[in-house]
C-alpha atoms as a PDB file:
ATOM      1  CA  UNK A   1       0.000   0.000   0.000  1.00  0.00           C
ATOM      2  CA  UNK A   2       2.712   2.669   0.664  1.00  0.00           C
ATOM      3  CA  UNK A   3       4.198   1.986  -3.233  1.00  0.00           C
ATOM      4  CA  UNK A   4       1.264   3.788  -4.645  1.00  0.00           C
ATOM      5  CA  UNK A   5       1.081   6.421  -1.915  1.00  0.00           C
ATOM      6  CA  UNK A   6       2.859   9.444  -2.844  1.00  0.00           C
ATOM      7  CA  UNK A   7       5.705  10.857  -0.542  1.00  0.00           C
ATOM      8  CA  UNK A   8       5.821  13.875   1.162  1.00  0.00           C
ATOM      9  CA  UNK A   9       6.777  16.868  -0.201  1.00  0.00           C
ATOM     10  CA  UNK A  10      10.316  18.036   1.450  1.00  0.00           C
ATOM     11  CA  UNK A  11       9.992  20.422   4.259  1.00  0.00           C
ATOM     12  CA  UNK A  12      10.327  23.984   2.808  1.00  0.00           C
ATOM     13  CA  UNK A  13      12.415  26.555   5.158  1.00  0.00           C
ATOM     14  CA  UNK A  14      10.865  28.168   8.085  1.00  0.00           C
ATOM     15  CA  UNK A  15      12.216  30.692   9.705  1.00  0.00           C
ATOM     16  CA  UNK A  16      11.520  31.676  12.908  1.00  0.00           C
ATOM     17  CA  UNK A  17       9.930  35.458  13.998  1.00  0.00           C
ATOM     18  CA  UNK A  18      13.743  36.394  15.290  1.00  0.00           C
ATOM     19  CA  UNK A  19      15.141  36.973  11.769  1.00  0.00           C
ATOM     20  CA  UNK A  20      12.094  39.171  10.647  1.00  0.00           C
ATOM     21  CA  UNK A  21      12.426  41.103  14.362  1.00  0.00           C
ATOM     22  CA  UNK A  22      15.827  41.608  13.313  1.00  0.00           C
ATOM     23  CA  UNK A  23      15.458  42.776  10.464  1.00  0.00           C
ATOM     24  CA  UNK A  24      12.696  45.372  11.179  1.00  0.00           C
ATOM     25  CA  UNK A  25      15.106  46.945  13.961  1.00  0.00           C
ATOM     26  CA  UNK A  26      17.814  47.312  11.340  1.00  0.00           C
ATOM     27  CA  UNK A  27      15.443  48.738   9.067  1.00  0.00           C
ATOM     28  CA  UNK A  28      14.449  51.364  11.568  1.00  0.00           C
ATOM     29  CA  UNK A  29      17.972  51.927  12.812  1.00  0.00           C
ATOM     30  CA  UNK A  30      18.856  52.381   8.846  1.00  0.00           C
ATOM     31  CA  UNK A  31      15.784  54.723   8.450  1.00  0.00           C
ATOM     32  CA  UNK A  32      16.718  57.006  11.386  1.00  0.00           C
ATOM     33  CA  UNK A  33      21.067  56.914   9.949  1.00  0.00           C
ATOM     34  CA  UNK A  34      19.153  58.465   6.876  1.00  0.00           C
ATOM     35  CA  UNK A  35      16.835  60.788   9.058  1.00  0.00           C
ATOM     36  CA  UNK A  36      19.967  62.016  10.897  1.00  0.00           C
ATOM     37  CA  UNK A  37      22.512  61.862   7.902  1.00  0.00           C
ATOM     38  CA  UNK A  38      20.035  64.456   6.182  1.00  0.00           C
ATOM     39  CA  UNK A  39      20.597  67.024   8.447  1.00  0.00           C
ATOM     40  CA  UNK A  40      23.962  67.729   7.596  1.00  0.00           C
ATOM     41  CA  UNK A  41      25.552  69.413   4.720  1.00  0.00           C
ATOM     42  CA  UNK A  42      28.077  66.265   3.039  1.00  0.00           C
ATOM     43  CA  UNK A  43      28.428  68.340   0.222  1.00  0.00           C
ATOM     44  CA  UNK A  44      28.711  65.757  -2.862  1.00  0.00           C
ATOM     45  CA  UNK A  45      28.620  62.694  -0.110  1.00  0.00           C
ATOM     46  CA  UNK A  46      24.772  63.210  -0.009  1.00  0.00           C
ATOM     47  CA  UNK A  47      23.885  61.410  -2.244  1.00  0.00           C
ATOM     48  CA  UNK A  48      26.689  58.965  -1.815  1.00  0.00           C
ATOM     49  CA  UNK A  49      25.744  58.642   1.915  1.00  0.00           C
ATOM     50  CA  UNK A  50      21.961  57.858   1.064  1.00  0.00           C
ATOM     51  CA  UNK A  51      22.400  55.606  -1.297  1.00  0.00           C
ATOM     52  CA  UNK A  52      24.652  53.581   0.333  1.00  0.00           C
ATOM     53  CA  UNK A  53      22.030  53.699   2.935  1.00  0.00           C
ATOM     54  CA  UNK A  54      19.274  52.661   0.614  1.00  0.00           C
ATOM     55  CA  UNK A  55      21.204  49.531  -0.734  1.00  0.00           C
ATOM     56  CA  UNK A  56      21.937  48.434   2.443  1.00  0.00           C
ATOM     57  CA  UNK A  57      18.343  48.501   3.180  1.00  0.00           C
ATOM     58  CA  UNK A  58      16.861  46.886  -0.287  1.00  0.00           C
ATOM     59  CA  UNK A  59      19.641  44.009   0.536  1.00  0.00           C
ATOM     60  CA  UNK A  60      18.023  43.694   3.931  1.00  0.00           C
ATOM     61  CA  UNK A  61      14.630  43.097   2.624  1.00  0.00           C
ATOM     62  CA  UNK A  62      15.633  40.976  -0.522  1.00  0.00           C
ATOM     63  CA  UNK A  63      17.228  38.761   1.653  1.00  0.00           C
ATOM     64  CA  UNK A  64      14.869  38.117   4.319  1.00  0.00           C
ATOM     65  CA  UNK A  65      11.983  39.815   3.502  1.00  0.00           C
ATOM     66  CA  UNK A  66      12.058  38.077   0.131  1.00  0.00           C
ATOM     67  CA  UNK A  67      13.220  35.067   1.545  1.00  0.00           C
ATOM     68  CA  UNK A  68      15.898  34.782  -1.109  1.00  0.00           C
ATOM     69  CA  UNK A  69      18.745  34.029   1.372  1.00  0.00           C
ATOM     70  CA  UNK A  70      17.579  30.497   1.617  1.00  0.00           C
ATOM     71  CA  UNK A  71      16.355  29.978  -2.064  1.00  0.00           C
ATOM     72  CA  UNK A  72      18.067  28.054  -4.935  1.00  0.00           C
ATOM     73  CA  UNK A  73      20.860  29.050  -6.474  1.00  0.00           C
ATOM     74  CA  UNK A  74      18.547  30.229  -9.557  1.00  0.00           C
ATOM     75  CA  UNK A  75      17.022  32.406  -7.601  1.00  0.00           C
ATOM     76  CA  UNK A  76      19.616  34.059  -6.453  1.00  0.00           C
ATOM     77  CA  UNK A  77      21.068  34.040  -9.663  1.00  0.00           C
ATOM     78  CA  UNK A  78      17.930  36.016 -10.812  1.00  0.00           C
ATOM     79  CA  UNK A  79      18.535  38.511  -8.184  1.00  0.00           C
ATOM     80  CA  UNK A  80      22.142  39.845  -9.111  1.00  0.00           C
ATOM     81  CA  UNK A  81      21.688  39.718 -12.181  1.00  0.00           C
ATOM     82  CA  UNK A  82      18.459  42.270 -11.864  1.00  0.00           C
ATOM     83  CA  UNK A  83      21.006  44.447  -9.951  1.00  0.00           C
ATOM     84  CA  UNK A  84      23.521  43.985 -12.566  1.00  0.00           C
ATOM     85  CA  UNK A  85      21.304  45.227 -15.545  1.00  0.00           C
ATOM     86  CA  UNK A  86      19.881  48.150 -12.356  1.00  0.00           C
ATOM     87  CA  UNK A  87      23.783  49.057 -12.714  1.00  0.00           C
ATOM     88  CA  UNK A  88      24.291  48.694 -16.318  1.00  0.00           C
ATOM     89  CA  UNK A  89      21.305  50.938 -17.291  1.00  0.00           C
ATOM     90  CA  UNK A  90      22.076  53.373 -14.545  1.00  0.00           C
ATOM     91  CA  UNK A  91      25.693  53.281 -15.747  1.00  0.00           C
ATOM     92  CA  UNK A  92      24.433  54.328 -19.797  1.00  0.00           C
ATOM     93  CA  UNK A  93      22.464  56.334 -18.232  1.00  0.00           C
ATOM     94  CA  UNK A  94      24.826  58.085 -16.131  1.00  0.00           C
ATOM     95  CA  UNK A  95      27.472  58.169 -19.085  1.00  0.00           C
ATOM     96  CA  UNK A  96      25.011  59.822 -21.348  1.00  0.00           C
ATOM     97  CA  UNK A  97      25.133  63.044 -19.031  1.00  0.00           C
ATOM     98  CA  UNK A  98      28.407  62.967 -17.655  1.00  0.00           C
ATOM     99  CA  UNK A  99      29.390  63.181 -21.830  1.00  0.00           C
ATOM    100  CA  UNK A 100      26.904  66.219 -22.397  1.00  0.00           C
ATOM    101  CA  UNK A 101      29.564  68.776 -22.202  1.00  0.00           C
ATOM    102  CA  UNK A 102      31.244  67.120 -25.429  1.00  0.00           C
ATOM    103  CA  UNK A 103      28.854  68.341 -27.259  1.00  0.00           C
ATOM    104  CA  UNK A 104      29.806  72.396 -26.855  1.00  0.00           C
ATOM    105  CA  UNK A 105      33.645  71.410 -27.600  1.00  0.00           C
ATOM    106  CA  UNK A 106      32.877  69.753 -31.159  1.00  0.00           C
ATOM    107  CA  UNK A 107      30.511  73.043 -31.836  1.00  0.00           C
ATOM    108  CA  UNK A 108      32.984  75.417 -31.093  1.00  0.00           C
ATOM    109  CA  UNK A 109      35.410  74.762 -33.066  1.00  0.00           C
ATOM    110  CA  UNK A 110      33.708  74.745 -36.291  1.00  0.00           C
END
């Protein structure tokens, strides 16, 4: 009788509230570093500071929030390579204005 019973599905992670608890507080902490970071005048750090701040935060939630910290190695896969076409577009982006000054050089000296 157990031959045409089918088996049991294996177990999938669980993790307990601590992790999520954990994760909230460092979320909050995070949120108030930002809150307090504002304040000052860094200059050009600004934005550097916040969004350092911000991708330590998305990292927080993608990895427990998301529960991608205990997923396959696909998944994860997935994931950086999401935030490596998030950098590559934000890079061609980026290099499209950074080059925008070219354009008065080549005009001038006709």
């Amino acid at each position: 009788m157990s031959s045409t019973m089918a088996e049991p599905a294996p177990a999938a992670h669980t993790p307990s509230r601590k992790p999520y608890f954990l994760t909230c507080a460092f979320l909050l902490v995070m949120t108030l570093i930002t809150y307090v970071v504002a304040k000052f005048d860094l200059g050009p750090l600004n934005d550097v500071v916040a969004l350092s701040i911000a991708v330590f935060k998305a990292t927080a939630v993608v990895l427990f929030f998301m529960h991608v910290r205990h997923s396959s190695k696909l998944t994860k896969l997935t994931v950086v390579s999401g935030f490596l076409w998030l950098a590559f577009m934000i890079f061609i982006t980026m290099s499209d204005y950074w080059t925008r000054g070219w354009l008065d050089t080549f005009a001038s000296g006709r």
